[in-house]
Structure formats: structure tokens, C-alpha cells
C-alpha atoms as a PDB file:
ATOM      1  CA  UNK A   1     -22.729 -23.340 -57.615  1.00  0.00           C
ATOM      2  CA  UNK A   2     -24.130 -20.141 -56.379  1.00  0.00           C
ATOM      3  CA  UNK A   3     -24.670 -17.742 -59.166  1.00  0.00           C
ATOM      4  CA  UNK A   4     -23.382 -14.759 -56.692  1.00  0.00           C
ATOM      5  CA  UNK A   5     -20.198 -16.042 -56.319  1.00  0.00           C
ATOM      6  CA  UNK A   6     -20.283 -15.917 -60.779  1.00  0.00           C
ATOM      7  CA  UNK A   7     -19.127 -11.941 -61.593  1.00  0.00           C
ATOM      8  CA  UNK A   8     -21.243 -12.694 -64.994  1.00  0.00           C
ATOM      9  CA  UNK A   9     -24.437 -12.735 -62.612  1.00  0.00           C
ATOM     10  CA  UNK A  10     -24.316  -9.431 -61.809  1.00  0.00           C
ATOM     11  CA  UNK A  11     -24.302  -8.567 -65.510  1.00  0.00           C
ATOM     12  CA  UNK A  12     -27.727 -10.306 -65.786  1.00  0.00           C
ATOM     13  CA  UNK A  13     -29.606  -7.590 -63.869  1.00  0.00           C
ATOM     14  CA  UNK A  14     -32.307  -4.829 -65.560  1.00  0.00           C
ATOM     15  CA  UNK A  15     -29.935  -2.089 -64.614  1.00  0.00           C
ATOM     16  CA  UNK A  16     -26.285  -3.589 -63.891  1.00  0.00           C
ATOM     17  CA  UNK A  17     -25.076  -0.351 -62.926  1.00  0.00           C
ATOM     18  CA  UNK A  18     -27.185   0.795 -60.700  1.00  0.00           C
ATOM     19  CA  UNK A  19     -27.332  -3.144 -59.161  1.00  0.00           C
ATOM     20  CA  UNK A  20     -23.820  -3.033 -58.572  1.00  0.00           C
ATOM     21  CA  UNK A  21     -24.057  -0.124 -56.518  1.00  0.00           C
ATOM     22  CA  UNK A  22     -26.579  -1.297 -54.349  1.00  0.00           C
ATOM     23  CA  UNK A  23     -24.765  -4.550 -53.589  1.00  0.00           C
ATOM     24  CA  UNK A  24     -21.655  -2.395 -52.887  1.00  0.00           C
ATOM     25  CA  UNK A  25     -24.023  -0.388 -50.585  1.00  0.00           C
ATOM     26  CA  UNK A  26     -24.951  -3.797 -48.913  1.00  0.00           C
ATOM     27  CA  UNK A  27     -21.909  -5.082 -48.830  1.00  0.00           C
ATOM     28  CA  UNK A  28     -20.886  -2.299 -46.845  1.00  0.00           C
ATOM     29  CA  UNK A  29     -23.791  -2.349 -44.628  1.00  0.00           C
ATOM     30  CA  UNK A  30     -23.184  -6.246 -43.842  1.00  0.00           C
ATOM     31  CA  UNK A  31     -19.686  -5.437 -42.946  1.00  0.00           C
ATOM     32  CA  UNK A  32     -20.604  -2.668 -40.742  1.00  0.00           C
ATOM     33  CA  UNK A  33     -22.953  -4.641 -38.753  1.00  0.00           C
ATOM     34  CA  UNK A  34     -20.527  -6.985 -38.807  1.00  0.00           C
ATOM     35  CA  UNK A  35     -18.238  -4.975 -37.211  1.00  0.00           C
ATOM     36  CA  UNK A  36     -20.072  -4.090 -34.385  1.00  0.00           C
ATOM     37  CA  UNK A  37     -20.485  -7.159 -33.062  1.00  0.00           C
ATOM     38  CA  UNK A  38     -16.585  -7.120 -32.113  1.00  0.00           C
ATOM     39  CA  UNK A  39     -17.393  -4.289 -29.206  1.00  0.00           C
ATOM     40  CA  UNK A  40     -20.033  -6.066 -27.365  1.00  0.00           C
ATOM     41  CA  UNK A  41     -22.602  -4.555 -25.757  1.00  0.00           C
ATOM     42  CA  UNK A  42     -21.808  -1.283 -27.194  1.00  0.00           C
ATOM     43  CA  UNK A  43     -22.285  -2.458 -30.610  1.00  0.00           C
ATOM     44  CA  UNK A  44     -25.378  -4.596 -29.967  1.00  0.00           C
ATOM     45  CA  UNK A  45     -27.127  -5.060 -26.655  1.00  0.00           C
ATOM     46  CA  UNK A  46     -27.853  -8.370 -27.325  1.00  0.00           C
ATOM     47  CA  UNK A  47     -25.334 -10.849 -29.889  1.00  0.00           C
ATOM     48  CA  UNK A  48     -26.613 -11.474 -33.059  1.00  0.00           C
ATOM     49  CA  UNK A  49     -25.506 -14.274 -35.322  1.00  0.00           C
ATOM     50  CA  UNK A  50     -25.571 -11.900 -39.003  1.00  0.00           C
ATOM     51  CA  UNK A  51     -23.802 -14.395 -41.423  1.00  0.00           C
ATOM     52  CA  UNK A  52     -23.099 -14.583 -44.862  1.00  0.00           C
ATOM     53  CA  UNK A  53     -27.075 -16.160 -45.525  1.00  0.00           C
ATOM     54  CA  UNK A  54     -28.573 -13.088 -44.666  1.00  0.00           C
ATOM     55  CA  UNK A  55     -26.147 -11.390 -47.542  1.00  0.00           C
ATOM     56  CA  UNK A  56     -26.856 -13.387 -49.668  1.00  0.00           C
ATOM     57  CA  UNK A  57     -30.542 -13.613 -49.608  1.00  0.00           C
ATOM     58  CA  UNK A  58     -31.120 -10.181 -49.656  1.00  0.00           C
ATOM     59  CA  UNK A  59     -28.143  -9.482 -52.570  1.00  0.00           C
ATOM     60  CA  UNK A  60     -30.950 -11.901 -54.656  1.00  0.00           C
ATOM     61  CA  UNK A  61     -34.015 -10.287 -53.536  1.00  0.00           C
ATOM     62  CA  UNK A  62     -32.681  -6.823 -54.456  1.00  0.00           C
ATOM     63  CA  UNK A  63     -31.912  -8.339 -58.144  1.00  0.00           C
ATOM     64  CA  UNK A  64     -35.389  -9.265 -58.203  1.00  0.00           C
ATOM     65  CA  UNK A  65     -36.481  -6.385 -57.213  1.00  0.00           C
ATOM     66  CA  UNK A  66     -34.704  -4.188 -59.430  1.00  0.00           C
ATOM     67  CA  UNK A  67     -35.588  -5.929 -62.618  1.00  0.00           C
ATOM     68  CA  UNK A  68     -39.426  -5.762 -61.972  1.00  0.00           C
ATOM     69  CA  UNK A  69     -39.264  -1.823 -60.681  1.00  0.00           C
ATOM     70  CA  UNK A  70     -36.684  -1.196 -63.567  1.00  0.00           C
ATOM     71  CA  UNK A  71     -37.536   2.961 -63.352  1.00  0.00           C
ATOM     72  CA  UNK A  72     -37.790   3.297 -59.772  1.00  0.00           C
ATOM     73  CA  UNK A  73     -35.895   1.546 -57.021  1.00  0.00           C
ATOM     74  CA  UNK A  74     -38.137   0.576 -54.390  1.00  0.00           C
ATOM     75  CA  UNK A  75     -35.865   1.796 -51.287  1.00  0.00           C
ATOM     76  CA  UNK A  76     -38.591   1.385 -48.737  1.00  0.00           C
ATOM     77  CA  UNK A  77     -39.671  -2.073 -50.102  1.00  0.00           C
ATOM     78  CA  UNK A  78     -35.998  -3.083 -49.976  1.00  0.00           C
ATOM     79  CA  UNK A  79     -35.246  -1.272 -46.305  1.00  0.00           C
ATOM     80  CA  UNK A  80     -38.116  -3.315 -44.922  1.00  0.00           C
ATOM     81  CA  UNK A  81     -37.004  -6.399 -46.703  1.00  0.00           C
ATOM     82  CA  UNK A  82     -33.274  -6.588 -45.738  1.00  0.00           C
ATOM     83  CA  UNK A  83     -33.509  -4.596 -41.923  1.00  0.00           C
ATOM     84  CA  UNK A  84     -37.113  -6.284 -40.697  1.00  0.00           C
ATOM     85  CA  UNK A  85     -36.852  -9.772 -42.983  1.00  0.00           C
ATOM     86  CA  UNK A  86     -33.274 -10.795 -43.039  1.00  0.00           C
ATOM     87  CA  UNK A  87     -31.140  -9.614 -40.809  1.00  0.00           C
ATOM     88  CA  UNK A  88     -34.047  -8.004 -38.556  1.00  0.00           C
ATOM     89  CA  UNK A  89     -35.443 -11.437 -38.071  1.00  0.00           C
ATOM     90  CA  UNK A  90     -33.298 -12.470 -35.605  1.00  0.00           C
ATOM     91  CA  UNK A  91     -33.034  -8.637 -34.048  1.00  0.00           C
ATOM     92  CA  UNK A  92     -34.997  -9.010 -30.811  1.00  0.00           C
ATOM     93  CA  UNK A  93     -34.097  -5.707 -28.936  1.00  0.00           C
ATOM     94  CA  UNK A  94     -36.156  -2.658 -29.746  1.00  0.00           C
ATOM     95  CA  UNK A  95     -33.599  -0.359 -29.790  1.00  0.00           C
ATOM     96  CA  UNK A  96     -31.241  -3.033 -31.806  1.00  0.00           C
ATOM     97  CA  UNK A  97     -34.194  -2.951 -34.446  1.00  0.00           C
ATOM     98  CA  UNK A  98     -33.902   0.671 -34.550  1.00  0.00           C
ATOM     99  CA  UNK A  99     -30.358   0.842 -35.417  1.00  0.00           C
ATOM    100  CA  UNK A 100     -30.469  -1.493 -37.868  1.00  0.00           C
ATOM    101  CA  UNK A 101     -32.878   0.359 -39.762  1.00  0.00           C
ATOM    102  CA  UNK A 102     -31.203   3.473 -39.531  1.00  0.00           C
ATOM    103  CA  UNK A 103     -27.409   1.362 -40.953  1.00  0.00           C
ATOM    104  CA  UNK A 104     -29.173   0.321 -43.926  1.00  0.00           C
ATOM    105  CA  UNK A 105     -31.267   4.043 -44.435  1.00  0.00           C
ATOM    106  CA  UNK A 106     -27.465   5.411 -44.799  1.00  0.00           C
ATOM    107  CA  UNK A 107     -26.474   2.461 -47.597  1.00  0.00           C
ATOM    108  CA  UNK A 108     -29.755   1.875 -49.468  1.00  0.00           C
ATOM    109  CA  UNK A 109     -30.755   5.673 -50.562  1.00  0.00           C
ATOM    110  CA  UNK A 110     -30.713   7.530 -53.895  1.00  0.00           C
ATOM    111  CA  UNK A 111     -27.333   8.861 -52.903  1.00  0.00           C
ATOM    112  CA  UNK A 112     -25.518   6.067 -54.091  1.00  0.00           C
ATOM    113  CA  UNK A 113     -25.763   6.543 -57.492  1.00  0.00           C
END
């Protein structure tokens, strides 16, 4: 079993608050990018494949990454690991890149808490 899809995982983190929010923030993101891909070329110039993998690898890495930076959230570390590692990885348009960087600047940001 995959210990996101146990609620009592989430409980497990340094700071389950603030972890919460941030995979509410992703969450978000992944459904937004999501999203897009339903309007073509207008939401992507090129189709990506973003699936629930990508989610879920970077719901884990941000656990990780919160429990060993328990004062403060590495937001760049995180950006770079979810837009350019993840889901970026399969990104191949310059401009596509771009955009997906700016997405996830809007849901990983001190302003969620």
C-alpha cells in the first residue's frame, strides 16, 4: 500500500500543518496543469502526459524535505524539484518550461500559510 493514500501519513511529517498546506498547494497545482491540457495548444504547445506519478513523487519529496529544513521551507529547492525534475522532465518546449515554473511559483510560496 502506498502510505499517501493512508490520511495517518500526513500526520507523520516535522510540521503537519504546514505539510498539509503545501500538498493542498500541489494538489492544486497538479490539477491546474491538468486542466490545461483539455484546451490544446492553448494550454500547452506541445501534449504532455502529467499523471498521478509525478504527484506523487514530489508529495514524498516535499515530506522529506520539510522534516530535514524543519525552520525554513526550502521553496526554491522544492520549485526546482517539482517544475524542472518531475513534471518538467518531460516539458520539452521552452516557453512550456516557463509556465510551468511560474504555476508552481503561485502554489509553493510563503503565502500559503
Amino acid at each position: 500500500m502506498d502510505p499517501i493514500s493512508d490520511n495517518s501519513w500526513f500526520g507523520t511529517a516535522s510540521d503537519p500543518k504546514k505539510f498539509r498546506k503545501l500538498v493542498f498547494g500541489l494538489a492544486f497545482f497538479h490539477a491546474v496543469i491538468q486542466e490545461r491540457r483539455l484546451y490544446g495548444p492553448l494550454g500547452w504547445n506541445i501534449r504532455y502526459e502529467f499523471n498521478e506519478t509525478d504527484l506523487r513523487i514530489s508529495v514524498r519529496q516535499l515530506k522529506i524535505y520539510l522534516d530535514q529544513y524543519p525552520d525554513k521551507t526550502p521553496f526554491d529547492a522544492l520549485r526546482y524539484l517539482t517544475a524542472e525534475c518531475n513534471y518538467g522532465g518531460r516539458v520539452t518546449d521552452s516557453n512550456d518550461r516557463i509556465l510551468i515554473q511560474v504555476l508552481l511559483k503561485d502554489y509553493f510560496n510563503e503565502r500559503i500559510f
